[in-house]
Each structure stands twice: as structure tokens, then as C-alpha cells.
C-alpha atoms as a PDB file:
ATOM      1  CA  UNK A   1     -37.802   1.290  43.312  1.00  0.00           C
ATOM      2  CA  UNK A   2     -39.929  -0.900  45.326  1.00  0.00           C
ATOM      3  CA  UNK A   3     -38.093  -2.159  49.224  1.00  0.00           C
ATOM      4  CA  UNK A   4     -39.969  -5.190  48.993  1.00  0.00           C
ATOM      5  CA  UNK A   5     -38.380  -5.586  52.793  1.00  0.00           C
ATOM      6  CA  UNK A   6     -41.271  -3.531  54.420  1.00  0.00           C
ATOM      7  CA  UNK A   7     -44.019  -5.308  55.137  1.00  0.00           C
ATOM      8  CA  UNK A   8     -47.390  -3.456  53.382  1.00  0.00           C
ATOM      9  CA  UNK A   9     -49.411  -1.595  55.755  1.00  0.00           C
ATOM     10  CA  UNK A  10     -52.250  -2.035  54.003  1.00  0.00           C
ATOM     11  CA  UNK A  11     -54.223  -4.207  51.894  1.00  0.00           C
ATOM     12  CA  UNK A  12     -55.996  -2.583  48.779  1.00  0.00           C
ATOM     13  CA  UNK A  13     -58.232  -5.226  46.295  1.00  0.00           C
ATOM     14  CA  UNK A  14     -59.182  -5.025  43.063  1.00  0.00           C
ATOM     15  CA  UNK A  15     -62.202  -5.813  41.204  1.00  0.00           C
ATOM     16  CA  UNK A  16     -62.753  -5.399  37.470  1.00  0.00           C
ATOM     17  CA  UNK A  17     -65.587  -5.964  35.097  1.00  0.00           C
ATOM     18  CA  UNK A  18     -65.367  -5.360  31.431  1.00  0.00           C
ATOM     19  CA  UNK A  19     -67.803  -5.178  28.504  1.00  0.00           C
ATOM     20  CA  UNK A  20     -68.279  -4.864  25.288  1.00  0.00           C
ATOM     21  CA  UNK A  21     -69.217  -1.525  22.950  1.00  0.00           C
ATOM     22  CA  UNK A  22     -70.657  -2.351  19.800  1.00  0.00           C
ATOM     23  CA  UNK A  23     -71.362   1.368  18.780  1.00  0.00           C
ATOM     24  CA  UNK A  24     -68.178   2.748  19.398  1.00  0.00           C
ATOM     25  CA  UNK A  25     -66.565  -0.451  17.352  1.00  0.00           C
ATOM     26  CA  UNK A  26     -65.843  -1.392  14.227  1.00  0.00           C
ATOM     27  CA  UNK A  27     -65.601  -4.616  13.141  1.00  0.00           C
ATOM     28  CA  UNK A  28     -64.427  -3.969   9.414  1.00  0.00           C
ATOM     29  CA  UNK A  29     -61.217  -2.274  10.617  1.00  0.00           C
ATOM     30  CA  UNK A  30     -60.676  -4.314  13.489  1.00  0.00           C
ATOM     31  CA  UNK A  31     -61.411  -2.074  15.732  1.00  0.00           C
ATOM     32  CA  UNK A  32     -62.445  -3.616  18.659  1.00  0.00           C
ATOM     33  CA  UNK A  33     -63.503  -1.470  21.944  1.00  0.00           C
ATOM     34  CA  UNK A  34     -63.913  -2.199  25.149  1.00  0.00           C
ATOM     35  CA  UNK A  35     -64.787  -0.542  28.617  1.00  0.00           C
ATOM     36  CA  UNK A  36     -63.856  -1.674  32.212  1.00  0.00           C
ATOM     37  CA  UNK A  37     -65.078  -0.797  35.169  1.00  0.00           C
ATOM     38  CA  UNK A  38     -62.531  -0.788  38.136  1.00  0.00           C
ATOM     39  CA  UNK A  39     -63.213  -0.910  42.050  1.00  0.00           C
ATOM     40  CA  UNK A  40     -60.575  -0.460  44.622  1.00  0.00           C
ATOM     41  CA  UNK A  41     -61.089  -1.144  48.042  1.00  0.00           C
ATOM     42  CA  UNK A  42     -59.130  -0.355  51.117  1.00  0.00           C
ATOM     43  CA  UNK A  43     -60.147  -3.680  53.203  1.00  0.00           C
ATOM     44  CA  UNK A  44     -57.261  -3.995  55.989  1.00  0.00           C
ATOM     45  CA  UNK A  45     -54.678  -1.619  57.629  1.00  0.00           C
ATOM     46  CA  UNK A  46     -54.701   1.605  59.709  1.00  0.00           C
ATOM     47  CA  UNK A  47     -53.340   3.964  57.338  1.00  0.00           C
ATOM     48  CA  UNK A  48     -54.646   5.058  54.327  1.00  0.00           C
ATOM     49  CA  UNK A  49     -52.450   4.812  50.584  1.00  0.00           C
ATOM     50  CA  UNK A  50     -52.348   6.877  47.675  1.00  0.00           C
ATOM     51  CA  UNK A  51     -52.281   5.120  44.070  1.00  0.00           C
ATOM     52  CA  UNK A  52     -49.321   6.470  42.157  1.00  0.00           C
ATOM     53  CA  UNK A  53     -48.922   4.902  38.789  1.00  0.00           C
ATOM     54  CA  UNK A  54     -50.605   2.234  36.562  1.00  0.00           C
ATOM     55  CA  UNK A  55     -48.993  -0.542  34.742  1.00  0.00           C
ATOM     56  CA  UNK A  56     -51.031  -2.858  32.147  1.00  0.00           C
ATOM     57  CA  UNK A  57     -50.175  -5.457  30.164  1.00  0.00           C
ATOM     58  CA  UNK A  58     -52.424  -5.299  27.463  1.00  0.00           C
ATOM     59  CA  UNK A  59     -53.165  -8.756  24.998  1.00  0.00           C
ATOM     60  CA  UNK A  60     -54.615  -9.151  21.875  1.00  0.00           C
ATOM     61  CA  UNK A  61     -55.968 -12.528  20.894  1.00  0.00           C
ATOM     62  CA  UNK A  62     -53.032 -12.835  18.736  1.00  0.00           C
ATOM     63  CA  UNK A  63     -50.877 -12.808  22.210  1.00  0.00           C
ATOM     64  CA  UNK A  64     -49.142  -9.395  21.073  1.00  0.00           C
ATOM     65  CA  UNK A  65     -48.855  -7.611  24.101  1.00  0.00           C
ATOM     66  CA  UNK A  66     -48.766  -3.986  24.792  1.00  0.00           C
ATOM     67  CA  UNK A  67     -47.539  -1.800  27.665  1.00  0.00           C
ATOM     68  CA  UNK A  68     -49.146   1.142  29.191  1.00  0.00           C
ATOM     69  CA  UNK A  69     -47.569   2.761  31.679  1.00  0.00           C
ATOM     70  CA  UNK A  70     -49.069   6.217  33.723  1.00  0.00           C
ATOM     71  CA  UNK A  71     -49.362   8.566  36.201  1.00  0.00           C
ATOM     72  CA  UNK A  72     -52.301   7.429  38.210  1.00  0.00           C
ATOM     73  CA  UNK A  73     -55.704   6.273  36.625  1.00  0.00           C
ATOM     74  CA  UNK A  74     -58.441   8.499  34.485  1.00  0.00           C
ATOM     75  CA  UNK A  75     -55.962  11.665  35.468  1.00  0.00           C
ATOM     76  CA  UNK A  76     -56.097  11.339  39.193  1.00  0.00           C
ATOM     77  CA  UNK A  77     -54.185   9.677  41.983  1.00  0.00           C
ATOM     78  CA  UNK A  78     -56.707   8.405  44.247  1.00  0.00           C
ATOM     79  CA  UNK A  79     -56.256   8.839  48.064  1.00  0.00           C
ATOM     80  CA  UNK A  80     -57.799   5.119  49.622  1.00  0.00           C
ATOM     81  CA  UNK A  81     -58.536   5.537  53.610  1.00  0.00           C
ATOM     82  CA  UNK A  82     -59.346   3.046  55.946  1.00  0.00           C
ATOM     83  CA  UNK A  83     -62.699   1.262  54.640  1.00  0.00           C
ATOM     84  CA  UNK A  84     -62.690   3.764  51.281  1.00  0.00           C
ATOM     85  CA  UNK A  85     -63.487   2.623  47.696  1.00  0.00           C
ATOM     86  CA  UNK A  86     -62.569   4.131  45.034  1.00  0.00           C
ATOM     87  CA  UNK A  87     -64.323   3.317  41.409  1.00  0.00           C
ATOM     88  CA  UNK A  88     -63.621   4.343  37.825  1.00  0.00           C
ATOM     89  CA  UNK A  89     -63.895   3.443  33.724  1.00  0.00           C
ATOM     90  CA  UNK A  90     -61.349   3.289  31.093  1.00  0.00           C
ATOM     91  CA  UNK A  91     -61.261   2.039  27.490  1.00  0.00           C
ATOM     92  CA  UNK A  92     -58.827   0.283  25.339  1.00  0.00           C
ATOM     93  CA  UNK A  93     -58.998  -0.940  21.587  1.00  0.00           C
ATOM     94  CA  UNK A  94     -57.960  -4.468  20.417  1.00  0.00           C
ATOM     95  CA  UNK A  95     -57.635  -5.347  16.751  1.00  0.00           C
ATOM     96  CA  UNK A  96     -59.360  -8.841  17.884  1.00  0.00           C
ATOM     97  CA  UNK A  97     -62.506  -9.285  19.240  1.00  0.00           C
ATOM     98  CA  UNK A  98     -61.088 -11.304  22.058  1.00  0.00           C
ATOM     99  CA  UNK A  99     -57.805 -10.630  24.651  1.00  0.00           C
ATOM    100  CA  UNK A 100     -57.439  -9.718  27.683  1.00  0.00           C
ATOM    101  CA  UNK A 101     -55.269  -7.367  30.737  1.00  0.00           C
ATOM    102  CA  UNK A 102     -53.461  -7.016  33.811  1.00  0.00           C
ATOM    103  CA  UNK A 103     -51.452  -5.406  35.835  1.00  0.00           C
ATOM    104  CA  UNK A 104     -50.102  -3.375  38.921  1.00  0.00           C
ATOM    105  CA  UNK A 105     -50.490  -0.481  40.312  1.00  0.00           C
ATOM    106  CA  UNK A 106     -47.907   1.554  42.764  1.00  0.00           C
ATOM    107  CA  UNK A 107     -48.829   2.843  46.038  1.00  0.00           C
ATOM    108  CA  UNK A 108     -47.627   4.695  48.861  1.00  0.00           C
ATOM    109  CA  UNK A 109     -48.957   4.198  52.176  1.00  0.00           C
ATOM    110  CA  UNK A 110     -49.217   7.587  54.531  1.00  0.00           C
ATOM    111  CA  UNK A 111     -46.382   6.189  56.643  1.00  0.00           C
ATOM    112  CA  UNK A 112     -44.183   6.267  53.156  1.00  0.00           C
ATOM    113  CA  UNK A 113     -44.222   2.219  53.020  1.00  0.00           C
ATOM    114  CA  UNK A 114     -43.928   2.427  48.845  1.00  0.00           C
ATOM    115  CA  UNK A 115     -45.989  -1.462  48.001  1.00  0.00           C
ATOM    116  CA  UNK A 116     -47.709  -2.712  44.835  1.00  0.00           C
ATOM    117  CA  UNK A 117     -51.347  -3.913  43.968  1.00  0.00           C
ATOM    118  CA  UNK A 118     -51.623  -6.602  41.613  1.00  0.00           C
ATOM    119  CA  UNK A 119     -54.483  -6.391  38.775  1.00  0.00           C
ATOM    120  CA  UNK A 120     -55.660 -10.103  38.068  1.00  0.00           C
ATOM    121  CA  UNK A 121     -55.656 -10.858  34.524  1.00  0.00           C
ATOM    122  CA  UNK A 122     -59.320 -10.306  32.971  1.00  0.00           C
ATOM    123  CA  UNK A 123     -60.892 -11.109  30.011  1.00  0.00           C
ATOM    124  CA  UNK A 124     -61.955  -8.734  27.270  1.00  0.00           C
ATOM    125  CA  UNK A 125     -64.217 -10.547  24.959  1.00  0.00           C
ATOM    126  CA  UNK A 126     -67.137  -9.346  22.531  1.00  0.00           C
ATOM    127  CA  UNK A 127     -70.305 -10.943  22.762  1.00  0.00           C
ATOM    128  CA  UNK A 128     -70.227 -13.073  20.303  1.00  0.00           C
ATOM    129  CA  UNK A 129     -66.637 -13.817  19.622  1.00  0.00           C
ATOM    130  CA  UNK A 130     -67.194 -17.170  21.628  1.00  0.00           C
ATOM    131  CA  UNK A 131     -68.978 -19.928  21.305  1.00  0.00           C
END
């Protein structure tokens, strides 16, 4: 559980771009595929976090939403010091060619302040799908 009554000692943003992958998709099936790319930056704060667990809320362009919950991201829990970025790719499949995700993720600073980073909703969208 979260104490939301510590203040964070750090500040950790989030950046993500997604795209696309025609070859790995298939339209027929409704198998949609996409990758993101996601950047993490430690901009604020004197000690230094380490990323825990990942929760996503996943939507289809249907608005059927699915969880994923994890240990970490792409199987490791990043360490973020002062001024560090930290950058990675994942995947997910839609059976739409549009929807999009968010999320959280749980840290824990080096002084053991447990605090959360939200993951601003982002669109996942294939090239043509819109007009």
C-alpha cells in the first residue's frame, strides 16, 4: 500500500511514443500490433528511485479494457538516479486498429518513500485507421 502522506522525494516523467507494425499484423484476424517506446526521466530530487511494478490499462476501440499488471518493465526494475533516463520497447495486440493506454507505475525512492508515476493516456492508432 501506497502512504500517500509522504511527500515524493522525487519527480520521475514519462514520455511515450507508439507506432504502428504492419508486418507483424494481421488485419484479417484482427490482429492489430503495436510498439511503444518509453522514456523515464529522473528530473527533480536528491535521491534516486527504483521502478517496482507496472500497471496498464489497456483499450480497444471498442472501449473493452484490459489490465496488465507486473513486476517491473521488459524483465527489469530500473534503478533512476539523479539526472538518469531510463528507455525501453514493449508491444501489445488490439483486435481494432485504433485504442489506446495508460497507467502507473510503483516506485520506491532510496530513502524508502514508496510514490507512484502516472502514465498519460496515449494513443495507439494504425496508419490509416483515421481519416
Amino acid at each position: 500500500m501506497i502512504d500517500q502522506a509522504h511527500s515524493i522525494p522525487c519527480v520521475i516523467t514519462v514520455t511515450v511514443h507508439s507506432h504502428y507494425l504492419p508486418n507483424t499484423s494481421d488485419p484479417q484476424t484482427h490482429c492489430f500490433n503495436f510498439a511503444y517506446d518509453v522514456k523515464l526521466q529522473h528530473v527533480s530530487g536528491a535521491v534516486g528511485a527504483r521502478l517496482l511494478h507496472r500497471h496498464w490499462f489497456v483499450m480497444d476501440g471498442h472501449a473493452a479494457v484490459k489490465e496488465v499488471r507486473g513486476i517491473g518493465v521488459v524483465g527489469t526494475q530500473p534503478y533512476l538516479g539523479p539526472g538518469d533516463t531510463f528507455e525501453y520497447t514493449s508491444f501489445v495486440t488490439l483486435n481494432t486498429p485504433i485504442g489506446s493506454m495508460f497507467g502507473t507505475y510503483e516506485m520506491i525512492a532510496d530513502d524508502g518513500t514508496p510514490f507512484m508515476v502516472e502514465i498519460k493516456a496515449f494513443q495507439l492508432i494504425k496508419h490509416d485507421a483515421v481519416h
